[in-house]
C-alpha atoms as a PDB file:
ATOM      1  CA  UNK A   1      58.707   9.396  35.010  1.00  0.00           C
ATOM      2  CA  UNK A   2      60.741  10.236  37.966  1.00  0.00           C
ATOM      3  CA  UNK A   3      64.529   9.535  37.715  1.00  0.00           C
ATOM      4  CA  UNK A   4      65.659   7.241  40.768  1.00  0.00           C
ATOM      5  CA  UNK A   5      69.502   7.198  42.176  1.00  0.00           C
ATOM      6  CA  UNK A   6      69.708   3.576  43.313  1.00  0.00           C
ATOM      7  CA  UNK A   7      72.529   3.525  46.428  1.00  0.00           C
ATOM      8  CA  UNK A   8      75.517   2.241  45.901  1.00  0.00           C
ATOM      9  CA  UNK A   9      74.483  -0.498  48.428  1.00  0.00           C
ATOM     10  CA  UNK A  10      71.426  -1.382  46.753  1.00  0.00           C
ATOM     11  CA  UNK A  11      72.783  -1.813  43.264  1.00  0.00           C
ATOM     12  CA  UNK A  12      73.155  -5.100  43.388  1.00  0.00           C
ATOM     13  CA  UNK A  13      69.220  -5.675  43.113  1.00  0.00           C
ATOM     14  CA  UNK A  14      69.155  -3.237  39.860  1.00  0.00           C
ATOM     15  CA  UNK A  15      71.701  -5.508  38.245  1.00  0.00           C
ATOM     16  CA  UNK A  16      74.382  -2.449  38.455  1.00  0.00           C
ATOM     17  CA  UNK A  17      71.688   0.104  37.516  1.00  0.00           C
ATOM     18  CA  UNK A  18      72.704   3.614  39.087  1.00  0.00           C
ATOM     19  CA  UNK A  19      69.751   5.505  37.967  1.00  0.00           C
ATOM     20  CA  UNK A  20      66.313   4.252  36.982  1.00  0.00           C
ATOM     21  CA  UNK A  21      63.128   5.691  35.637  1.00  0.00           C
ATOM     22  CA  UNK A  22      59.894   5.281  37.990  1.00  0.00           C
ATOM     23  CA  UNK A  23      56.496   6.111  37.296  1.00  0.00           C
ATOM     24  CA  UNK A  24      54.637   7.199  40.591  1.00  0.00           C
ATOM     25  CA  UNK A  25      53.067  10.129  41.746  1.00  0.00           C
ATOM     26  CA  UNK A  26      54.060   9.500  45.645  1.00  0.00           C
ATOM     27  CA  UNK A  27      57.289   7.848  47.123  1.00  0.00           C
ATOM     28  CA  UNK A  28      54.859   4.502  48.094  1.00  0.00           C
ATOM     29  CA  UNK A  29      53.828   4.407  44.176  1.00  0.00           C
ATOM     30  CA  UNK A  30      57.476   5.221  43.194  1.00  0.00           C
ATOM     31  CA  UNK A  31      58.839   2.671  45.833  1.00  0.00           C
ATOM     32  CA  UNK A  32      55.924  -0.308  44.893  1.00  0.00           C
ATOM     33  CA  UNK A  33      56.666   0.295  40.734  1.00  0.00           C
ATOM     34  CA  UNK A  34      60.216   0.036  41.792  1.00  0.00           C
ATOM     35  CA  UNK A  35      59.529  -2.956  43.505  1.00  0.00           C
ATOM     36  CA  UNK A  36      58.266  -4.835  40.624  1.00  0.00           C
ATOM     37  CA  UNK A  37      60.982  -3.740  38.125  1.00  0.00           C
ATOM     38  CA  UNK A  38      63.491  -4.687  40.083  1.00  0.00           C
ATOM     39  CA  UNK A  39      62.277  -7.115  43.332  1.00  0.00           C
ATOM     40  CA  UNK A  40      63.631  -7.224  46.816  1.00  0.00           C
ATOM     41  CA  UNK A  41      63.689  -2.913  47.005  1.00  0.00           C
ATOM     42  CA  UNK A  42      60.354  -2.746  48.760  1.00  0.00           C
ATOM     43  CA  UNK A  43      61.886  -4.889  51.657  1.00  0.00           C
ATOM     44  CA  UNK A  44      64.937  -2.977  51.969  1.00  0.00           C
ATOM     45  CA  UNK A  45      62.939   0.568  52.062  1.00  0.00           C
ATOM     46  CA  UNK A  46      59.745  -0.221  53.680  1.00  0.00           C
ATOM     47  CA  UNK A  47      58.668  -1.606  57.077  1.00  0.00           C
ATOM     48  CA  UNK A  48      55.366  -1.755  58.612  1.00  0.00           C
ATOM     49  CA  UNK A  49      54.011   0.459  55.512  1.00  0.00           C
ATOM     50  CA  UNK A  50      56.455   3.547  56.418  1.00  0.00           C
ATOM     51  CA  UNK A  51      60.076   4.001  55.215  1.00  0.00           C
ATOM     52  CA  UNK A  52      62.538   2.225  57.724  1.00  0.00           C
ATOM     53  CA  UNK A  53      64.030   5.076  60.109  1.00  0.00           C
ATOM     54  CA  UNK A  54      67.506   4.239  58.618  1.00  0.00           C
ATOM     55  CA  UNK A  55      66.551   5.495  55.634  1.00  0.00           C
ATOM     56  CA  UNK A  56      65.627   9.149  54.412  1.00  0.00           C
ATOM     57  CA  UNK A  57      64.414  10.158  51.064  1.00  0.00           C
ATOM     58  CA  UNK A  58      65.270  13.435  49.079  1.00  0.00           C
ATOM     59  CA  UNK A  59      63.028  14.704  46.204  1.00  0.00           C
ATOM     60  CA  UNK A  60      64.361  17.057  44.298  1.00  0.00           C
ATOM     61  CA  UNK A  61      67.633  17.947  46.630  1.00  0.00           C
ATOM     62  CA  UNK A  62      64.976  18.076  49.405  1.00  0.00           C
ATOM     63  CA  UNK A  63      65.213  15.632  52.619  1.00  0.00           C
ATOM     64  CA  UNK A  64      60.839  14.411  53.058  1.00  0.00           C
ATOM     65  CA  UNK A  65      59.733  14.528  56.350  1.00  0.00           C
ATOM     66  CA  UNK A  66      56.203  12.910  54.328  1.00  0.00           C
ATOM     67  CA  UNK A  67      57.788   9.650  53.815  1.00  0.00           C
ATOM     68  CA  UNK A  68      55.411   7.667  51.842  1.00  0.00           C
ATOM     69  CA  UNK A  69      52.890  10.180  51.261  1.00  0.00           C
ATOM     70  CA  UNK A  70      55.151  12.731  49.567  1.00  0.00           C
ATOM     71  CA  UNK A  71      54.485  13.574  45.874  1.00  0.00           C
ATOM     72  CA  UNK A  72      56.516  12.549  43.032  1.00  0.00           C
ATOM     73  CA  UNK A  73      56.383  14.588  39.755  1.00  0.00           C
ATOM     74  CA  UNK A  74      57.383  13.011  36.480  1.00  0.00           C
ATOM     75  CA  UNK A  75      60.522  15.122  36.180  1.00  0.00           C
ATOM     76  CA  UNK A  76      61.363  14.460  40.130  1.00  0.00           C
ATOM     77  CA  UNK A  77      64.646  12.838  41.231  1.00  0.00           C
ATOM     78  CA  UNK A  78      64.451  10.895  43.891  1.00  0.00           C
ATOM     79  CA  UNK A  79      67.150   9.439  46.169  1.00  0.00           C
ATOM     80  CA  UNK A  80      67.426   6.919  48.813  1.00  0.00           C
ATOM     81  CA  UNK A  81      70.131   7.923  51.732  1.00  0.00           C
ATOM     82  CA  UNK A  82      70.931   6.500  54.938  1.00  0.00           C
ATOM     83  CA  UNK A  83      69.326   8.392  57.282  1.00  0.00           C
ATOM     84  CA  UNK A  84      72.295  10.468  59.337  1.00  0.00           C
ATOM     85  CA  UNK A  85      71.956  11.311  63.352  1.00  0.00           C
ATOM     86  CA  UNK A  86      74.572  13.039  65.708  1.00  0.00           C
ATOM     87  CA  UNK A  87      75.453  15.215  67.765  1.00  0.00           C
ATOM     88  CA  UNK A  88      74.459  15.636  71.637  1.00  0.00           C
END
């Protein structure tokens, strides 16, 4: 199962849980499993069936320009960031 590093800001819907282990082999399976363990994440991630623009997801140390569509492996660590912009 893939490990997944719950944000500080979402930790309140894991009941404190910093890291939690998510079958899926794609971030929408990993995202819809996490979803039922713990409800309320798919709202926060998702909209419209894509991850929400504020948000960017790393597998493996590695910022996904897939989004949903990217593959999970069962040793993959997943994390859910607040997408960063800048500069001019």
């Amino acid at each position: 199962m893939a490990l997944v590093f719950i944000p500080s800001l979402m930790q309140k819907l894991s009941n404190g849980e910093q890291r939690v282990s998510v079958e899926g082999n794609n971030v929408r399976q990993v995202i819809d499993n996490l979803d039922e363990i713990f409800p309320g994440f798919k709202e926060r991630l998702v909209e419209d069936g894509r991850v929400k623009p504020n948000i960017a997801v790393a597998i493996d140390g590695e910022i996904t320009p897939l989004g949903m569509i990217e593959k999970v492996s069962t040793d993959s660590e997943v994390h859910f960031l607040p997408a960063i912009s800048g500069g001019v």
